[in-house]
C-alpha atoms as a PDB file:
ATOM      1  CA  UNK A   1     129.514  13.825 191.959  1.00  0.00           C
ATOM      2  CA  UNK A   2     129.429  17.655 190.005  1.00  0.00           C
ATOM      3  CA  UNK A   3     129.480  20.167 192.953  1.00  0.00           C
ATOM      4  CA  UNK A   4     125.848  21.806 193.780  1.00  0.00           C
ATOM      5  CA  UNK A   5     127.576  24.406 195.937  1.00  0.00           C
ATOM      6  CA  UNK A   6     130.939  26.198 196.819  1.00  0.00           C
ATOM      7  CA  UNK A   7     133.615  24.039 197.823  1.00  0.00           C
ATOM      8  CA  UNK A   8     136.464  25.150 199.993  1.00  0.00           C
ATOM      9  CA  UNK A   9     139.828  23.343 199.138  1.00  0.00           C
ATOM     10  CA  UNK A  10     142.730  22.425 201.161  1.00  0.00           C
ATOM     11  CA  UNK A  11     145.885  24.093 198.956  1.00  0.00           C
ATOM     12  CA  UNK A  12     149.600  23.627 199.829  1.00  0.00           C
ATOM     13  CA  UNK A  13     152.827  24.685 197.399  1.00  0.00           C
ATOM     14  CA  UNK A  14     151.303  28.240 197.114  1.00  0.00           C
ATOM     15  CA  UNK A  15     154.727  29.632 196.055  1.00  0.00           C
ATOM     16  CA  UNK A  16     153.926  28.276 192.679  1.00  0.00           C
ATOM     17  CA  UNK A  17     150.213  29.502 192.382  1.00  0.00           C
ATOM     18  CA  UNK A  18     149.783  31.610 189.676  1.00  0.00           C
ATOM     19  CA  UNK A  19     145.967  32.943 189.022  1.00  0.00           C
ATOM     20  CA  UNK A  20     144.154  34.536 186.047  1.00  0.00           C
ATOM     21  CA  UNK A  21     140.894  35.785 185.551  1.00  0.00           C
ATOM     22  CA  UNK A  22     138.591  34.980 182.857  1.00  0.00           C
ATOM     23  CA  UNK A  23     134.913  35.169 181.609  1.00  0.00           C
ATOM     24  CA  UNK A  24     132.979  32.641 181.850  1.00  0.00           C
ATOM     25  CA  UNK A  25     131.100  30.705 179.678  1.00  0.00           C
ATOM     26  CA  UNK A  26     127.383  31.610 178.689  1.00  0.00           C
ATOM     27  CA  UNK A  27     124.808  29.618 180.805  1.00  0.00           C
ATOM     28  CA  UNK A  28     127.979  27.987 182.752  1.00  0.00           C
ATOM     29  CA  UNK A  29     127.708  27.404 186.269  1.00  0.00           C
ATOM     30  CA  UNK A  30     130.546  27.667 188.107  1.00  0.00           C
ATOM     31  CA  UNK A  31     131.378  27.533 192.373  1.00  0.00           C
ATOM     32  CA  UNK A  32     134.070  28.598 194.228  1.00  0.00           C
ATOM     33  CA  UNK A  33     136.388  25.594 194.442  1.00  0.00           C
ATOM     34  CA  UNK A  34     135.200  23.997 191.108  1.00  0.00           C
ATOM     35  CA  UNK A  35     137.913  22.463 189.251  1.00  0.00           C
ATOM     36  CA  UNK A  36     137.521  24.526 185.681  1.00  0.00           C
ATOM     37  CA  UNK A  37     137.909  23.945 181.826  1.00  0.00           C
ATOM     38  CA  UNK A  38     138.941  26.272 179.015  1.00  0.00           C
ATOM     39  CA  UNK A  39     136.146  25.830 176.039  1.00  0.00           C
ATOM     40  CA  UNK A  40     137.712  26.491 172.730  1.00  0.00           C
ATOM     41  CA  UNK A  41     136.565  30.482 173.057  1.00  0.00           C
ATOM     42  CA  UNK A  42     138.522  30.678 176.496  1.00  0.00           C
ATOM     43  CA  UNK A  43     136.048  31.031 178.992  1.00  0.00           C
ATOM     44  CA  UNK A  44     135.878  29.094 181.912  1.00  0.00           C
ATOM     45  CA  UNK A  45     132.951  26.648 182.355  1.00  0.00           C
ATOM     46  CA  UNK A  46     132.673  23.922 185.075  1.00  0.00           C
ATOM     47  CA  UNK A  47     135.492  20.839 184.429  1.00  0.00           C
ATOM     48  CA  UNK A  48     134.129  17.471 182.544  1.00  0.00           C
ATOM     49  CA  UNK A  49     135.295  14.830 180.697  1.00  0.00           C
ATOM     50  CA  UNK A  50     134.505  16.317 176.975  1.00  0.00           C
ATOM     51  CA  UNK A  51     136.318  16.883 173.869  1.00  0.00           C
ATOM     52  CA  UNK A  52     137.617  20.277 173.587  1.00  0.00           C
ATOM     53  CA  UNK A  53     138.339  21.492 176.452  1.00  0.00           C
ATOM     54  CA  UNK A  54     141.781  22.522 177.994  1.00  0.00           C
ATOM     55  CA  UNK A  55     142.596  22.375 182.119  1.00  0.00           C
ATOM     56  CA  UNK A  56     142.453  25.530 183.872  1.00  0.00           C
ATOM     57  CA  UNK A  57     142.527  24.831 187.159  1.00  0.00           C
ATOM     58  CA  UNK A  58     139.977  25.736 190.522  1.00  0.00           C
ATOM     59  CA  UNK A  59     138.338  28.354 190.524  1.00  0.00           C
ATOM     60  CA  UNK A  60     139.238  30.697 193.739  1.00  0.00           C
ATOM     61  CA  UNK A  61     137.226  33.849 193.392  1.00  0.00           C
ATOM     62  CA  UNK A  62     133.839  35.004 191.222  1.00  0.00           C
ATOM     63  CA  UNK A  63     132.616  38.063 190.082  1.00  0.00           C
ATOM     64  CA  UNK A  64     129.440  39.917 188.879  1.00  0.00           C
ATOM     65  CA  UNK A  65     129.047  42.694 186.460  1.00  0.00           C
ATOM     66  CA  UNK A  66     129.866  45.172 188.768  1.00  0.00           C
ATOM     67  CA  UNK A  67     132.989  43.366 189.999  1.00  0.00           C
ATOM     68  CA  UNK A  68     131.786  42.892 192.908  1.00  0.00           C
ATOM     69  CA  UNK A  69     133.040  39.284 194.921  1.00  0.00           C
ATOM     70  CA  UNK A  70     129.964  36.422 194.831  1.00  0.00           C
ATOM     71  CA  UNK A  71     129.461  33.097 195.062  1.00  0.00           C
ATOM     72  CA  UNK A  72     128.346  30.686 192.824  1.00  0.00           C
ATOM     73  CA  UNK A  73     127.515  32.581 188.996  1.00  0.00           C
ATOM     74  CA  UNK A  74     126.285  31.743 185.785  1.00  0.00           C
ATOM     75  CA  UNK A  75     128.263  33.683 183.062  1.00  0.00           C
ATOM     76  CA  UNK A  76     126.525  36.034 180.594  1.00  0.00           C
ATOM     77  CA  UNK A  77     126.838  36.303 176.825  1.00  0.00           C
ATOM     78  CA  UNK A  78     128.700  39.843 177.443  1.00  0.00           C
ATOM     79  CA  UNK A  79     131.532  37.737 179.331  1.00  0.00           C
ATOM     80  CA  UNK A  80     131.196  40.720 182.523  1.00  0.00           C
ATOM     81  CA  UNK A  81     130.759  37.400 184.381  1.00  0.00           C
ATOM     82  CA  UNK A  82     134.332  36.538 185.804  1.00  0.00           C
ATOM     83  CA  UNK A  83     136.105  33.929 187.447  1.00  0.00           C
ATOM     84  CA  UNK A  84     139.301  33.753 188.885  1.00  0.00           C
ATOM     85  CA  UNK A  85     141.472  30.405 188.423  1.00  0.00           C
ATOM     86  CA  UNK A  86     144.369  29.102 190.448  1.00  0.00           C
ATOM     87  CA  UNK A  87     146.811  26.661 189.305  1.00  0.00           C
ATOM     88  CA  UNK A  88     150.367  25.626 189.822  1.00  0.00           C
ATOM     89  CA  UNK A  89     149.905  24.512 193.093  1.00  0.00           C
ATOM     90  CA  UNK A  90     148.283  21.858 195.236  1.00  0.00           C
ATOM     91  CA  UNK A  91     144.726  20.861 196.061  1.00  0.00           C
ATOM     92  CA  UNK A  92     142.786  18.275 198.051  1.00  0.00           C
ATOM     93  CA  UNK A  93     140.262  16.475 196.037  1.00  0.00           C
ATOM     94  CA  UNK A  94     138.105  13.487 195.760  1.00  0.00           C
ATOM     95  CA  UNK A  95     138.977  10.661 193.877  1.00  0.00           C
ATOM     96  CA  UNK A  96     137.186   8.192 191.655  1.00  0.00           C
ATOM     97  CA  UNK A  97     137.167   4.894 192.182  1.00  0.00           C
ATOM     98  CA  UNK A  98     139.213   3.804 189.310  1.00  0.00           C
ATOM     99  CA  UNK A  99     142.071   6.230 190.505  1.00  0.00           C
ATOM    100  CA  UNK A 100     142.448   4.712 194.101  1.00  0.00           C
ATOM    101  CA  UNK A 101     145.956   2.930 194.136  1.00  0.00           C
ATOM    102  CA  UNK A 102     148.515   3.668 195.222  1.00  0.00           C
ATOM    103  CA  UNK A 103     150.913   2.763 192.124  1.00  0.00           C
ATOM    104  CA  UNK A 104     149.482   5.966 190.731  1.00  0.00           C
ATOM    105  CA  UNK A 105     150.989   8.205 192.408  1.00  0.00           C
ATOM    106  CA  UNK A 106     153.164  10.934 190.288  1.00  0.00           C
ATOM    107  CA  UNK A 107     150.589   9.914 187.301  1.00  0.00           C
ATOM    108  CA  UNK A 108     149.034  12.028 185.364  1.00  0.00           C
ATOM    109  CA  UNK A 109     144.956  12.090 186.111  1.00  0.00           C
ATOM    110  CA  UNK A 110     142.060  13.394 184.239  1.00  0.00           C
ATOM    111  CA  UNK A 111     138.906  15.657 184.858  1.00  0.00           C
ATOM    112  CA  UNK A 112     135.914  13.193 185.918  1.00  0.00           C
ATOM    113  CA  UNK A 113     133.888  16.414 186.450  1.00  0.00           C
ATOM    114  CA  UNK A 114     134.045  19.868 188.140  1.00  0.00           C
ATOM    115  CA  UNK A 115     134.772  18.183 191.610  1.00  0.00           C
ATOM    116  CA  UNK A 116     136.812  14.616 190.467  1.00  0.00           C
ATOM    117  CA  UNK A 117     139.534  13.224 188.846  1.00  0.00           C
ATOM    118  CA  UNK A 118     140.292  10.096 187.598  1.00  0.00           C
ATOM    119  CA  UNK A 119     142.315   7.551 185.482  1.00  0.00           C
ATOM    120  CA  UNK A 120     142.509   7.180 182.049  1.00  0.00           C
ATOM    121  CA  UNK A 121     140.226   4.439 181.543  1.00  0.00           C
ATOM    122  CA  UNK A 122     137.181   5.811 183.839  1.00  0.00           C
ATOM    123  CA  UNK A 123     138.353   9.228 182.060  1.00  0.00           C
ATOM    124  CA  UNK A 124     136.914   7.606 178.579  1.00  0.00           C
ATOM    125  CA  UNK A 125     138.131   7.489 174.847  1.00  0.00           C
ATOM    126  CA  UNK A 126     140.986   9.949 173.871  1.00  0.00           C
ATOM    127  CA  UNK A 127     138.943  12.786 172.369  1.00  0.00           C
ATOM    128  CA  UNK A 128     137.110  13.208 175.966  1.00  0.00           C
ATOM    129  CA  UNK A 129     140.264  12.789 178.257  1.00  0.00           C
ATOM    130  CA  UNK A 130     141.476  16.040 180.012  1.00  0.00           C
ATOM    131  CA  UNK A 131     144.781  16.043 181.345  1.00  0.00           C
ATOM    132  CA  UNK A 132     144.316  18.284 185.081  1.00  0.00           C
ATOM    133  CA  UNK A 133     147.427  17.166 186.879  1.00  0.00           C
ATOM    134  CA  UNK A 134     149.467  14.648 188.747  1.00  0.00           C
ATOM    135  CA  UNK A 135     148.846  13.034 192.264  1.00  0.00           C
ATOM    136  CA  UNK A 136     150.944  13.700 194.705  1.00  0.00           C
ATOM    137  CA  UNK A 137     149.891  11.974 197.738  1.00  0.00           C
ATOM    138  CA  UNK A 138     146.851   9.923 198.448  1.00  0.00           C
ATOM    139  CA  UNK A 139     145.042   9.481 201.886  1.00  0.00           C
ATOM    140  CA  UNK A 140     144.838   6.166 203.805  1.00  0.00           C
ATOM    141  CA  UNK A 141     141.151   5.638 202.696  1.00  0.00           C
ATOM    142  CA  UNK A 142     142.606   6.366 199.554  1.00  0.00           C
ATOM    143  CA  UNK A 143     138.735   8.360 198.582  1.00  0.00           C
ATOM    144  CA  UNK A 144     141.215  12.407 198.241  1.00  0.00           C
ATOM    145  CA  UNK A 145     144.317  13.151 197.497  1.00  0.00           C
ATOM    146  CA  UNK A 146     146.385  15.850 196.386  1.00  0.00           C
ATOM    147  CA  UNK A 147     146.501  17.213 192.696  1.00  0.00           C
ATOM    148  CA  UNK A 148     149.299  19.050 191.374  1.00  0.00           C
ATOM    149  CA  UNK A 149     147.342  21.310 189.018  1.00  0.00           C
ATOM    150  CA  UNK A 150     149.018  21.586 184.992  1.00  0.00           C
ATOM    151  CA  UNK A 151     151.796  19.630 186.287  1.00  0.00           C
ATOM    152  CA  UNK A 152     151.768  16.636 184.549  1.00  0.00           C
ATOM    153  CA  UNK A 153     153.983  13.515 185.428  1.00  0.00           C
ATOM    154  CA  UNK A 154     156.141  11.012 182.859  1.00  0.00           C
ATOM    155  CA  UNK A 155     153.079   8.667 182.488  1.00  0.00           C
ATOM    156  CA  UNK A 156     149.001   8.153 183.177  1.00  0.00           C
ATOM    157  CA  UNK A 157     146.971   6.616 185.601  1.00  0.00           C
ATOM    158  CA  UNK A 158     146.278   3.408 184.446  1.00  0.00           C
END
């Protein structure tokens, strides 16, 4: 399920965390811990499964016009409306259904929305499938597990 509210992620590997900020994207919605998307202008809107769009990451920080630290924000058509996005590292996240085995760990996964992944068939056709990372570990209940942000393994979740 989309997040309503801020989520705050477990991270680990935070020597390779690299962030950026960016705008973001005109009547987006984004929260602190959302995983993010790149729209074809480069601002950061709230992950999905929908042609297009590029991984960016989770978001870590957001900012107002005045630059001032907030919450949860909805990005203006002047792009003063910032977020910054973390990736190269590890975070804890939920998984879908279609995801939870085991045999797919190391495998690339794909954006299910702004607070899942997924495998490539739950992920949908090819024009809709975004790439986020690779799974690193799953949990017994096998419902999280951790996501190697832009690092993408040798094959897909199947």
């Amino acid at each position: 399920m989309a997040l309503s509210a801020d989520a705050i992620r477990k991270e680990r590997g935070l020597n390779n965390k690299r962030t950026e900020t960016f705008a973001i994207k005109t009547s987006a919605t984004l929260y602190i811990g959302s995983l993010a998307a790149f729209t074809a202008l480069n601002r950061l809107q709230a992950a999905a499964a929908a042609a297009s769009l590029r991984p960016a990451g989770v978001i870590t920080e957001i900012f107002n016009e005045s630059g001032a630290n907030i919450t949860a924000a909805t990005g203006n058509a002047g792009g003063t409306v910032k977020a910054k996005v973390a990736w190269g590292h590890e975070v804890f996240v939920a998984l879908r259904t279609a995801a939870r085995t085991f045999v797919n760990l190391g495998k690339n996964v794909f954006i299910s929305d702004d607070d899942n992944v997924t495998d490539t068939t739950a992920a949908g056709t090819a024009a809709l499938r975004v790439k986020i990372g690779s799974i690193t570990e799953i949990n017994s209940g096998k419902t999280n597990g951790w996501l190697a942000l832009r690092v993408y393994g040798d094959a897909d979740a199947v």
